[in-house]
PDB file of N, CA and C in Angstrom:
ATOM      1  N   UNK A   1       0.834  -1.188   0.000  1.00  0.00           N
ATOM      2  CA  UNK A   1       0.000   0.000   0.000  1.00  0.00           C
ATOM      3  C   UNK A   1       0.879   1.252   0.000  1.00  0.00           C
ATOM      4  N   UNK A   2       0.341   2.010  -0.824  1.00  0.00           N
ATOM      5  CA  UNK A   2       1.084   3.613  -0.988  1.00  0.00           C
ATOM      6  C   UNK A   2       0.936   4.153   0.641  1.00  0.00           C
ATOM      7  N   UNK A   3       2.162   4.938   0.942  1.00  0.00           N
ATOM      8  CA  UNK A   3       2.360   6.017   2.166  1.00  0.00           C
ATOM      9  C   UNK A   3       1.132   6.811   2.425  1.00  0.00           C
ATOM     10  N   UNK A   4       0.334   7.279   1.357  1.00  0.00           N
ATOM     11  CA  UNK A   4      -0.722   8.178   1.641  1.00  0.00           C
ATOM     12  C   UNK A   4      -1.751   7.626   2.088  1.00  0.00           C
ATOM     13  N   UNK A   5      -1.769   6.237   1.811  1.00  0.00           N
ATOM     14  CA  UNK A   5      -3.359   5.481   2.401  1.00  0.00           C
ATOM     15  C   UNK A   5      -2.556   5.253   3.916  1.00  0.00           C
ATOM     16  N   UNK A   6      -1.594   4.971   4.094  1.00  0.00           N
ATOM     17  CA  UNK A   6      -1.836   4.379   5.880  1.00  0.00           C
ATOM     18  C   UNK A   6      -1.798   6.162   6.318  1.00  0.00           C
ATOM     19  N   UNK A   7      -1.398   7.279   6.014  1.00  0.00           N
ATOM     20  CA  UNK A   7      -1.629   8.880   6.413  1.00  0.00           C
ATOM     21  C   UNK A   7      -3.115   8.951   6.534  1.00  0.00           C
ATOM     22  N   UNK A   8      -3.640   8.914   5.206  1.00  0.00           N
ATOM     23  CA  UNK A   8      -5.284   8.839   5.700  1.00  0.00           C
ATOM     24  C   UNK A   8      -5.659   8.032   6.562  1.00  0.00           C
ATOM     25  N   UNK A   9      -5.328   6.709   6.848  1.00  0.00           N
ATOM     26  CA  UNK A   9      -6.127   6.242   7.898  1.00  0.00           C
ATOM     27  C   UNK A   9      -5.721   6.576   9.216  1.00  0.00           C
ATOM     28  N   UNK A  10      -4.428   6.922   9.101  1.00  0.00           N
ATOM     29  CA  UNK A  10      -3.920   7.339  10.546  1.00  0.00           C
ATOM     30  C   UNK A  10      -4.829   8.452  10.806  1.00  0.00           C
ATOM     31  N   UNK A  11      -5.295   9.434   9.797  1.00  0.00           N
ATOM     32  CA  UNK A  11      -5.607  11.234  10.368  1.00  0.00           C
ATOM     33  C   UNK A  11      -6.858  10.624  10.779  1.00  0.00           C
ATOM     34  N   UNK A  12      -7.845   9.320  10.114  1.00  0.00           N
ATOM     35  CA  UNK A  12      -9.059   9.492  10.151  1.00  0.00           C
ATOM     36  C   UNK A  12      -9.371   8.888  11.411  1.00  0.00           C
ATOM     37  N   UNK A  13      -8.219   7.716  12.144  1.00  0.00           N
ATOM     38  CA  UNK A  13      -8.553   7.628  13.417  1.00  0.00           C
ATOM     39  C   UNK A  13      -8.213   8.464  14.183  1.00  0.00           C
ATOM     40  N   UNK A  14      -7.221   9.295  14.393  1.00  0.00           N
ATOM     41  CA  UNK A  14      -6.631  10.222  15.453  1.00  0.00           C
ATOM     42  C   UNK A  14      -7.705  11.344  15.638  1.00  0.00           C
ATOM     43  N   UNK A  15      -8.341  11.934  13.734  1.00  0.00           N
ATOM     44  CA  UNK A  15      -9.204  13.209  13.948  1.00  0.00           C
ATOM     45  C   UNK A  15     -10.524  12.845  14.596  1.00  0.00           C
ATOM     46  N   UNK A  16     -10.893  11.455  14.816  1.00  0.00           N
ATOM     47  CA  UNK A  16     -12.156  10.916  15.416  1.00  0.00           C
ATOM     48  C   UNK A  16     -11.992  10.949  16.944  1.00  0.00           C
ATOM     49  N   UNK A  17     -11.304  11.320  17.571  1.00  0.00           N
ATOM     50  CA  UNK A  17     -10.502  10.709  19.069  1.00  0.00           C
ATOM     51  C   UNK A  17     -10.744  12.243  19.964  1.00  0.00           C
ATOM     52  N   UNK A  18     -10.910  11.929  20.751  1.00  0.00           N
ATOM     53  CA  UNK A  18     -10.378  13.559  21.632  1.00  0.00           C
ATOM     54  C   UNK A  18      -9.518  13.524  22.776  1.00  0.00           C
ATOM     55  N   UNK A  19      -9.106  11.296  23.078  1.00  0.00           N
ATOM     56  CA  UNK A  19      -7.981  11.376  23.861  1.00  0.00           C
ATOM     57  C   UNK A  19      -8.011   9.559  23.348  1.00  0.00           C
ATOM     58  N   UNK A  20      -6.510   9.234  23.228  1.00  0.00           N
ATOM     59  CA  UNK A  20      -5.965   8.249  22.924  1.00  0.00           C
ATOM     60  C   UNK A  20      -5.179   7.359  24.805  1.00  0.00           C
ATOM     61  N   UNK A  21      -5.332   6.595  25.172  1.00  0.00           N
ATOM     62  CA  UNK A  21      -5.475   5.627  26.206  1.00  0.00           C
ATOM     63  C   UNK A  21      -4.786   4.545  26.060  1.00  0.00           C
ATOM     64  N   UNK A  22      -3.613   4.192  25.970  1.00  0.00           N
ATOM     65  CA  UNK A  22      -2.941   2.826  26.029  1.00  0.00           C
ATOM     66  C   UNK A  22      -2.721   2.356  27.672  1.00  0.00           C
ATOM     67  N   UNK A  23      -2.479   0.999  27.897  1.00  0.00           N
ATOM     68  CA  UNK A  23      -2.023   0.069  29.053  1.00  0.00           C
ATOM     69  C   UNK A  23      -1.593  -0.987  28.730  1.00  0.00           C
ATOM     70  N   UNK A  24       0.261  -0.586  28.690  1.00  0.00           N
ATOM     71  CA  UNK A  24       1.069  -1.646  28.249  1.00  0.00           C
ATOM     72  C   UNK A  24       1.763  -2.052  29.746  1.00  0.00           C
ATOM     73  N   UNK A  25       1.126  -3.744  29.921  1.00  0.00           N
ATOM     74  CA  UNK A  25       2.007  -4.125  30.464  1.00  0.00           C
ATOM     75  C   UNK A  25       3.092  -4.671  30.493  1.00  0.00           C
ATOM     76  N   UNK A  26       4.384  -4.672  31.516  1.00  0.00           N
ATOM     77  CA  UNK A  26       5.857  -4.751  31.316  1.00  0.00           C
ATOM     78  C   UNK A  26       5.889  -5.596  31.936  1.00  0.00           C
ATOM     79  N   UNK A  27       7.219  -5.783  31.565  1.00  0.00           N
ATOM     80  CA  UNK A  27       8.498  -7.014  32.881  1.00  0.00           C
ATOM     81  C   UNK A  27       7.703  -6.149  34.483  1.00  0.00           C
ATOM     82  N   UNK A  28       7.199  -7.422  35.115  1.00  0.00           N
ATOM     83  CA  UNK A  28       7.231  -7.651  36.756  1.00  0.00           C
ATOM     84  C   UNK A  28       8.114  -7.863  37.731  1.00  0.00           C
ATOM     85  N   UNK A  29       9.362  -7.565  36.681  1.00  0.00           N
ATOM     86  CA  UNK A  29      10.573  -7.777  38.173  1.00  0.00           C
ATOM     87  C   UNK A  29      11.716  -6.950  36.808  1.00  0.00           C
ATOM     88  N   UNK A  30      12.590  -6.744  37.728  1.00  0.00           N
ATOM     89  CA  UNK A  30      13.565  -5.253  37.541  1.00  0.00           C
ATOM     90  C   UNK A  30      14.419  -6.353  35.875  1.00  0.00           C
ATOM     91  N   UNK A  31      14.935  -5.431  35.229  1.00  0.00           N
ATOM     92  CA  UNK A  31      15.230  -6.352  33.749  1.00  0.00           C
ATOM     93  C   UNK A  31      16.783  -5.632  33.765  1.00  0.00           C
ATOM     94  N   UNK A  32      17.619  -6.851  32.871  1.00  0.00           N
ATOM     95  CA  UNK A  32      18.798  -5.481  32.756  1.00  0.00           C
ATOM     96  C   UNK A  32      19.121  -5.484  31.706  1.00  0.00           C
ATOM     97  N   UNK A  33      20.051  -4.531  31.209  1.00  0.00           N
ATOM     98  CA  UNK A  33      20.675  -4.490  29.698  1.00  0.00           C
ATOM     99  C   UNK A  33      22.109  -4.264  29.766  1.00  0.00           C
ATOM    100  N   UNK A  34      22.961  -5.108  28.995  1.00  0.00           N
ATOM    101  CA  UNK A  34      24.137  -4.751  28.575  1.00  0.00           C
ATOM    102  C   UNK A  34      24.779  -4.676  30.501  1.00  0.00           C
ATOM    103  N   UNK A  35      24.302  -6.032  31.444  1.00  0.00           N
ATOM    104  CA  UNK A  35      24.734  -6.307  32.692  1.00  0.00           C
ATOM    105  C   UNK A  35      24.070  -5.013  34.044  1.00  0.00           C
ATOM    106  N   UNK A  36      23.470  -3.923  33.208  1.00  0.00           N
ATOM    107  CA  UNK A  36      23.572  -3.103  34.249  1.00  0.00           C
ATOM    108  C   UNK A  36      21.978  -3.055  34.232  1.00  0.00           C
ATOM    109  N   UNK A  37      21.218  -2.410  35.645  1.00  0.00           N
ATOM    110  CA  UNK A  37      19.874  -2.788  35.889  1.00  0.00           C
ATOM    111  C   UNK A  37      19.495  -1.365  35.165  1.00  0.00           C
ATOM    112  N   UNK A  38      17.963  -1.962  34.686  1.00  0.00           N
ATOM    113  CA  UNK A  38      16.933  -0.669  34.138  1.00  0.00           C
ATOM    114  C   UNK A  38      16.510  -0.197  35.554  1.00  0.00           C
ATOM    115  N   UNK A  39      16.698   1.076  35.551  1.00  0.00           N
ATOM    116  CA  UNK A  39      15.620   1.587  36.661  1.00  0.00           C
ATOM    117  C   UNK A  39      14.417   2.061  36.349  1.00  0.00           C
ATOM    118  N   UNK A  40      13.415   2.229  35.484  1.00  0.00           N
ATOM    119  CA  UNK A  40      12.609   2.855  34.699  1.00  0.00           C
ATOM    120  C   UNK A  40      12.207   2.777  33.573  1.00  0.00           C
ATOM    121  N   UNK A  41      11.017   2.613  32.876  1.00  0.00           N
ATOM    122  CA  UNK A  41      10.443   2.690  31.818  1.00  0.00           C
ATOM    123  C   UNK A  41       9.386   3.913  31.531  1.00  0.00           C
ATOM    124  N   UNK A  42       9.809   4.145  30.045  1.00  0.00           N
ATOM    125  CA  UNK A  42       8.470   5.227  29.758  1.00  0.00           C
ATOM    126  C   UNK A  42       7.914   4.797  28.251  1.00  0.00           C
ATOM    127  N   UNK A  43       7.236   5.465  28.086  1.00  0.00           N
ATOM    128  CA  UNK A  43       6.742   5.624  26.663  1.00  0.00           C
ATOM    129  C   UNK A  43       6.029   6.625  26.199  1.00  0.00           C
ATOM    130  N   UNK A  44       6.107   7.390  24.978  1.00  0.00           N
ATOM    131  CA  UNK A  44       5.789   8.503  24.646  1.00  0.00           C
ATOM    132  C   UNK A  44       5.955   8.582  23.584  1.00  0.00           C
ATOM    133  N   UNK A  45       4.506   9.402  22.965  1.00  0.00           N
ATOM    134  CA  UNK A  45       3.943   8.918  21.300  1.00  0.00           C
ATOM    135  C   UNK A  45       3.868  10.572  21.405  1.00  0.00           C
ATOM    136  N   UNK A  46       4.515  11.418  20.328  1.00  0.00           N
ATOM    137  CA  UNK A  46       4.093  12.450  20.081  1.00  0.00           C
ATOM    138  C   UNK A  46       3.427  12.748  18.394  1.00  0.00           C
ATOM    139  N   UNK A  47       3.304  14.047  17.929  1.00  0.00           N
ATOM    140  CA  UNK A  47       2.333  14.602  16.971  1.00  0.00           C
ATOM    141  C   UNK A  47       0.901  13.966  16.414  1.00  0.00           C
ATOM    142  N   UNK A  48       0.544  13.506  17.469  1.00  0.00           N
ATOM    143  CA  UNK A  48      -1.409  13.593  17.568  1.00  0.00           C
ATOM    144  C   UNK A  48      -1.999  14.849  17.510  1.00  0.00           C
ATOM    145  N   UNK A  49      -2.997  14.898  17.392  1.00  0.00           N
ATOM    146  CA  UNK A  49      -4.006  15.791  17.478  1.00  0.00           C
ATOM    147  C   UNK A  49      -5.184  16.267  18.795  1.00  0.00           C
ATOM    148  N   UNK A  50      -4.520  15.238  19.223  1.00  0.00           N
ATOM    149  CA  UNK A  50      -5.463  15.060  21.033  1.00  0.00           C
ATOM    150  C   UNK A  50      -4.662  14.549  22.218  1.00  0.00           C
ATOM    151  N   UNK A  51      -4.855  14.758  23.454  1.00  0.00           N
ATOM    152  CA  UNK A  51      -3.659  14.515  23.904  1.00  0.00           C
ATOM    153  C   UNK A  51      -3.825  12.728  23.775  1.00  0.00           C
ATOM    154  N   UNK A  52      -2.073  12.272  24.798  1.00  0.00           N
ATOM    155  CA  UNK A  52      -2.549  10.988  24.867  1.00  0.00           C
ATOM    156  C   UNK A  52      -1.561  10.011  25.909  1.00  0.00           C
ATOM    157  N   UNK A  53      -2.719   9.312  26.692  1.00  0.00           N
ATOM    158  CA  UNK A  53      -1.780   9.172  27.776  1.00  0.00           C
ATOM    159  C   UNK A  53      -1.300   7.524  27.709  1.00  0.00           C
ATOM    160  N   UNK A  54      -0.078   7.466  28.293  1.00  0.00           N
ATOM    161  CA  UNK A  54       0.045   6.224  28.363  1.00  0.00           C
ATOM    162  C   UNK A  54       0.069   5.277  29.467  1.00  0.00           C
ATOM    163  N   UNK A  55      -0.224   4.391  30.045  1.00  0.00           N
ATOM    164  CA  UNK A  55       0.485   3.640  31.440  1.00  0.00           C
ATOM    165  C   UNK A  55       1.377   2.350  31.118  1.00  0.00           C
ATOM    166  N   UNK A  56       2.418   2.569  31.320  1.00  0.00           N
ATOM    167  CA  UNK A  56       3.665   1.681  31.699  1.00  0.00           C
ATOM    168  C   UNK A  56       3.806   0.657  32.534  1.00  0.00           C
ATOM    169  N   UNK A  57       3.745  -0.089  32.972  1.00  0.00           N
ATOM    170  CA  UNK A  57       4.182  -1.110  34.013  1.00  0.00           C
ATOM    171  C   UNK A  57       5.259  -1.832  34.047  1.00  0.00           C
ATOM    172  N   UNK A  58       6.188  -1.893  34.883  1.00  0.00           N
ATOM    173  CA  UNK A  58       7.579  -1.905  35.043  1.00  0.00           C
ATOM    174  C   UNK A  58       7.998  -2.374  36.298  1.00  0.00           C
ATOM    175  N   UNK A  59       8.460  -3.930  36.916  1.00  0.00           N
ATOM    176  CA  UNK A  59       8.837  -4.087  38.128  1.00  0.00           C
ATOM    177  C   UNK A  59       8.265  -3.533  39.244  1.00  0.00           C
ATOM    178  N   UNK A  60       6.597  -3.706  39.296  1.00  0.00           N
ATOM    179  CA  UNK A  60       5.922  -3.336  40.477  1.00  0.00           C
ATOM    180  C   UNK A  60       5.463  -1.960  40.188  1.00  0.00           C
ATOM    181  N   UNK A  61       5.831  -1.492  39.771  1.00  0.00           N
ATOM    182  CA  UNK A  61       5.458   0.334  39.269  1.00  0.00           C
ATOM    183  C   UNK A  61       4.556   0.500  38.416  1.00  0.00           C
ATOM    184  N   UNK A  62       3.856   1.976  38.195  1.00  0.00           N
ATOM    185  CA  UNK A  62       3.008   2.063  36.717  1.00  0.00           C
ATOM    186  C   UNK A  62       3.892   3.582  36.672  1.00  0.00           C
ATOM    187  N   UNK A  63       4.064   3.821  35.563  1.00  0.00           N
ATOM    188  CA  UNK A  63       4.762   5.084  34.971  1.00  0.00           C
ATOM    189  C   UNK A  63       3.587   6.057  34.004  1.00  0.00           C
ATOM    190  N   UNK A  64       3.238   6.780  34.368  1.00  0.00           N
ATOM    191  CA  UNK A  64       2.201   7.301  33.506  1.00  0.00           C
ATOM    192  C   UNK A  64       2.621   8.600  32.590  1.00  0.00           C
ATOM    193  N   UNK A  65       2.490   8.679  31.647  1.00  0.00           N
ATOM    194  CA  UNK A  65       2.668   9.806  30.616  1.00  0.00           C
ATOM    195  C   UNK A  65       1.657  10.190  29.766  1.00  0.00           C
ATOM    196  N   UNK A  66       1.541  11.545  29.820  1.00  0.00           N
ATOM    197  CA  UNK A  66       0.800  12.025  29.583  1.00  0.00           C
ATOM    198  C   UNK A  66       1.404  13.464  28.394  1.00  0.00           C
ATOM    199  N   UNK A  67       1.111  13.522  26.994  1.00  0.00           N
ATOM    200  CA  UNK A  67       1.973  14.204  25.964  1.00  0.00           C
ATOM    201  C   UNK A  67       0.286  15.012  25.494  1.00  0.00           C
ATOM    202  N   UNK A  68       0.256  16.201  25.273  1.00  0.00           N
ATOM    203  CA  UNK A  68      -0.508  17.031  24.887  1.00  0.00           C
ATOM    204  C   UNK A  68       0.069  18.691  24.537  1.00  0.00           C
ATOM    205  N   UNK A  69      -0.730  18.864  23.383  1.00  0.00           N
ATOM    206  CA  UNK A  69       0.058  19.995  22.855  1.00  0.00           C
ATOM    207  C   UNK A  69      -0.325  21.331  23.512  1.00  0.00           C
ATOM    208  N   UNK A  70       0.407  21.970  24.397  1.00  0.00           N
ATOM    209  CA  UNK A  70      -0.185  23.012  25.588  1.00  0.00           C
ATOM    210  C   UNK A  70      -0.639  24.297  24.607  1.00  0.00           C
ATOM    211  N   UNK A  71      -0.154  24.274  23.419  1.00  0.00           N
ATOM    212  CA  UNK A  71      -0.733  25.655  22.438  1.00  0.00           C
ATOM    213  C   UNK A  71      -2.657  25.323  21.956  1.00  0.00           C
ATOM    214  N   UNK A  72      -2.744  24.197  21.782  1.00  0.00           N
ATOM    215  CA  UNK A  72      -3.918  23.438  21.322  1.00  0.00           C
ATOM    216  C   UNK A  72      -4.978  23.343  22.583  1.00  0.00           C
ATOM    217  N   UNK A  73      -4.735  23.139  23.954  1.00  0.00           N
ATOM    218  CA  UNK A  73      -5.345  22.823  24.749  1.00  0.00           C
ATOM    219  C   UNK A  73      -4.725  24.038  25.899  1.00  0.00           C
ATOM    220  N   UNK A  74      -5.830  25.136  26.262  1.00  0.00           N
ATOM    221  CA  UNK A  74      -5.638  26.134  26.742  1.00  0.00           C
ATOM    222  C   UNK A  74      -5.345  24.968  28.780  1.00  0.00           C
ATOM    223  N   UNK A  75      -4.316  25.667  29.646  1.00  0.00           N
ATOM    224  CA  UNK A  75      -4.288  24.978  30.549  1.00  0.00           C
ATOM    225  C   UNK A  75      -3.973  23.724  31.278  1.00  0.00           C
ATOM    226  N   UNK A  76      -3.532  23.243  29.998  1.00  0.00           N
ATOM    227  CA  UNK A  76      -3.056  21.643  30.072  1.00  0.00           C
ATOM    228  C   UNK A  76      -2.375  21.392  30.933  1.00  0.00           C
ATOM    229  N   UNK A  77      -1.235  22.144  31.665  1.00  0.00           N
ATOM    230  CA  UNK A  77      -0.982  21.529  32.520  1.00  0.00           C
ATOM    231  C   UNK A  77      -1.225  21.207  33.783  1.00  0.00           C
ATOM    232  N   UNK A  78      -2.719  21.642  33.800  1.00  0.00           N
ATOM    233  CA  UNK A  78      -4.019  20.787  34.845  1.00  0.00           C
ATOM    234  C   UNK A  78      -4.207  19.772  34.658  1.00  0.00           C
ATOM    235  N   UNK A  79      -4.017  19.531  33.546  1.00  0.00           N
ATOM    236  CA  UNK A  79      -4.657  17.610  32.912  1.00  0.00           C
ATOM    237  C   UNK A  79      -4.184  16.745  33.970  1.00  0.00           C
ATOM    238  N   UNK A  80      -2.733  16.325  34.585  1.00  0.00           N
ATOM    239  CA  UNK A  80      -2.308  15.754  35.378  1.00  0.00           C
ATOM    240  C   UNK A  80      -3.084  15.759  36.958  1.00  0.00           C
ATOM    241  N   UNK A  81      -3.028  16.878  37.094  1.00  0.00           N
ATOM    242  CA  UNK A  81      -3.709  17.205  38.703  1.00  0.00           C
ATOM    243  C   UNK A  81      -5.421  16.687  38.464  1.00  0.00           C
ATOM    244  N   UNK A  82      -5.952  16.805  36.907  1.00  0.00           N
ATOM    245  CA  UNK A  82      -7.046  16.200  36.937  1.00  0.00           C
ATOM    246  C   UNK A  82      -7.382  14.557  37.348  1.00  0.00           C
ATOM    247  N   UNK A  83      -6.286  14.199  36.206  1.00  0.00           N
ATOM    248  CA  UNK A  83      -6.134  12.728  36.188  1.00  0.00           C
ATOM    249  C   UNK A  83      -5.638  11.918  37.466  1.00  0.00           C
ATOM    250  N   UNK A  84      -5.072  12.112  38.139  1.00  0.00           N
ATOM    251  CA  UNK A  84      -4.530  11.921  39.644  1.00  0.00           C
ATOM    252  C   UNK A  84      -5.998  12.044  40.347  1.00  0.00           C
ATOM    253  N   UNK A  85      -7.208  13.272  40.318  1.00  0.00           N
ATOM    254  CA  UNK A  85      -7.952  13.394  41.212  1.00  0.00           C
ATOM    255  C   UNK A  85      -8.673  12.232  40.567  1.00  0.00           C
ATOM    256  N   UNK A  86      -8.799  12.425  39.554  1.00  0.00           N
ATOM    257  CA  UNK A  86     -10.117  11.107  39.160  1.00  0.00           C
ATOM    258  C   UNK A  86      -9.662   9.482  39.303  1.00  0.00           C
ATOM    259  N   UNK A  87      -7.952   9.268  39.618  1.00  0.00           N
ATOM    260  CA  UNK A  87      -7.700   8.408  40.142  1.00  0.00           C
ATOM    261  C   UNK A  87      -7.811   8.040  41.561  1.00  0.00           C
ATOM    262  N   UNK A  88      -7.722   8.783  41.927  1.00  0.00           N
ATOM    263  CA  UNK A  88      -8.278   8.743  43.722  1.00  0.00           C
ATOM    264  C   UNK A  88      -9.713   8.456  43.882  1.00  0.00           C
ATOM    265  N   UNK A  89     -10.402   8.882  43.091  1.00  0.00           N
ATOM    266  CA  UNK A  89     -11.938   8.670  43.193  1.00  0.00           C
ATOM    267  C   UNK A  89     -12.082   7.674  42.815  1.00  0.00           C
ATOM    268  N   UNK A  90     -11.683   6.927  41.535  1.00  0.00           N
ATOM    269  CA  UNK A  90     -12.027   5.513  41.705  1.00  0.00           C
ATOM    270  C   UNK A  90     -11.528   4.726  42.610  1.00  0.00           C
ATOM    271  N   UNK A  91      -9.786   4.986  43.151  1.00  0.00           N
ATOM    272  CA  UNK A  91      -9.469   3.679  44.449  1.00  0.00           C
ATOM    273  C   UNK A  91     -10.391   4.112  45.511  1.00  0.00           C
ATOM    274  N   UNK A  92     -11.011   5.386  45.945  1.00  0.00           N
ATOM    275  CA  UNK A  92     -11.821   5.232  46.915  1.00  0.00           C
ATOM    276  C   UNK A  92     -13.263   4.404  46.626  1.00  0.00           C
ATOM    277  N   UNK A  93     -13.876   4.933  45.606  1.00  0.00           N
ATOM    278  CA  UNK A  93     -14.987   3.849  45.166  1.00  0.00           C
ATOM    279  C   UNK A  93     -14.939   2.490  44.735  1.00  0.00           C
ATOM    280  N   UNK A  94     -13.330   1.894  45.170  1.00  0.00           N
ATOM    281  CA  UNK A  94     -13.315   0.656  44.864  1.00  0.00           C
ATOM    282  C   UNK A  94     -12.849   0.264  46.368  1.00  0.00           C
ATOM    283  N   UNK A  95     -12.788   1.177  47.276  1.00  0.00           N
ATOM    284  CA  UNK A  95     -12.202   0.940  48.614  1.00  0.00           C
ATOM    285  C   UNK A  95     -10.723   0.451  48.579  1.00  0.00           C
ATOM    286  N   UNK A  96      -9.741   1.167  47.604  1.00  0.00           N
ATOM    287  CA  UNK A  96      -8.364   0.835  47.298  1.00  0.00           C
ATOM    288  C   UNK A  96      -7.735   2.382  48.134  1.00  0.00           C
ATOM    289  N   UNK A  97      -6.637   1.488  49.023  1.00  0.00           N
ATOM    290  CA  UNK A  97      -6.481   2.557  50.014  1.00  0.00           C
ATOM    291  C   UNK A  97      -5.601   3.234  49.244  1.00  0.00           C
ATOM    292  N   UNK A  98      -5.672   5.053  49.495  1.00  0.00           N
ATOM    293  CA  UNK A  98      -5.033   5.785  48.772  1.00  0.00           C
ATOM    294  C   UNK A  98      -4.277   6.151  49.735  1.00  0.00           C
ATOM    295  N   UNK A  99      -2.798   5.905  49.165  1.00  0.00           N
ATOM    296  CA  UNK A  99      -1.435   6.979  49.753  1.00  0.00           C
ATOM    297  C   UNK A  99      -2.030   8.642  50.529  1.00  0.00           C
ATOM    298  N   UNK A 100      -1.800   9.161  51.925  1.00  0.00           N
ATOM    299  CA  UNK A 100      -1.877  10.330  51.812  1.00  0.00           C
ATOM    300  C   UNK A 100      -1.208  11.334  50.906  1.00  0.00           C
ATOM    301  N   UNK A 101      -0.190  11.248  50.882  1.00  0.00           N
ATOM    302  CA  UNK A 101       0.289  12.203  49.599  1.00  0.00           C
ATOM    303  C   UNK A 101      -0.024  12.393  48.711  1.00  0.00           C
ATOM    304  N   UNK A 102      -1.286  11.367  47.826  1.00  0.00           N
ATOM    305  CA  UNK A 102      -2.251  11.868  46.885  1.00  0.00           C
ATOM    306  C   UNK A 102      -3.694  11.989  46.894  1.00  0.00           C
ATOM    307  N   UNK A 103      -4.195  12.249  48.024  1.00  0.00           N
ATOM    308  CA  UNK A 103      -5.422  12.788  48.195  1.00  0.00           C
ATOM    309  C   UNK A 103      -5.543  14.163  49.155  1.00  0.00           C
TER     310      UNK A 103
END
């Protein structure tokens, strides 16, 4: 297939979207490379059209990223302090005890 058909289909799912949501899970115990240990994983997809977040999982951890274009979306960098509150609201409505430091 020509370059321009997978462009169109890419614009026609991204321009349908108003936020893109992945949950990739990782290695459950610490991994190494080239003898020395990973401390961390991320992932990060940029030039969308909406923001888009990702969650990571990595040796007991979730790493969350979150890429949005702050010229496009007046305030964005509330999105985080949003997403954190609406995570607290579900571990409380699931009775999942929340850390004080994030509520």
């Amino acid at each position: 297939f020509p370059l321009s058909f997978f462009r169109c289909i890419a614009f026609r799912l991204t321009s349908r979207h108003s936020l893109t949501y992945s949950s990739i899970p990782g290695p459950d115990k610490q991994m190494f490379v080239a003898g020395k240990p990973v401390s961390v994983c991320r992932s990060a997809l940029s030039g969308h059209l909406h923001p888009i977040v990702t969650l990571l999982s990595y040796n007991g951890y979730i790493n969350i990223t979150l890429v949005v274009d702050s010229q496009a979306i007046p305030d964005s960098h509330m999105l985080p302090t949003f997403f954190l509150r609406g995570l607290v609201k579900l571990a409380e409505e699931l009775n999942v005890e929340v850390p004080a430091e994030m509520s």
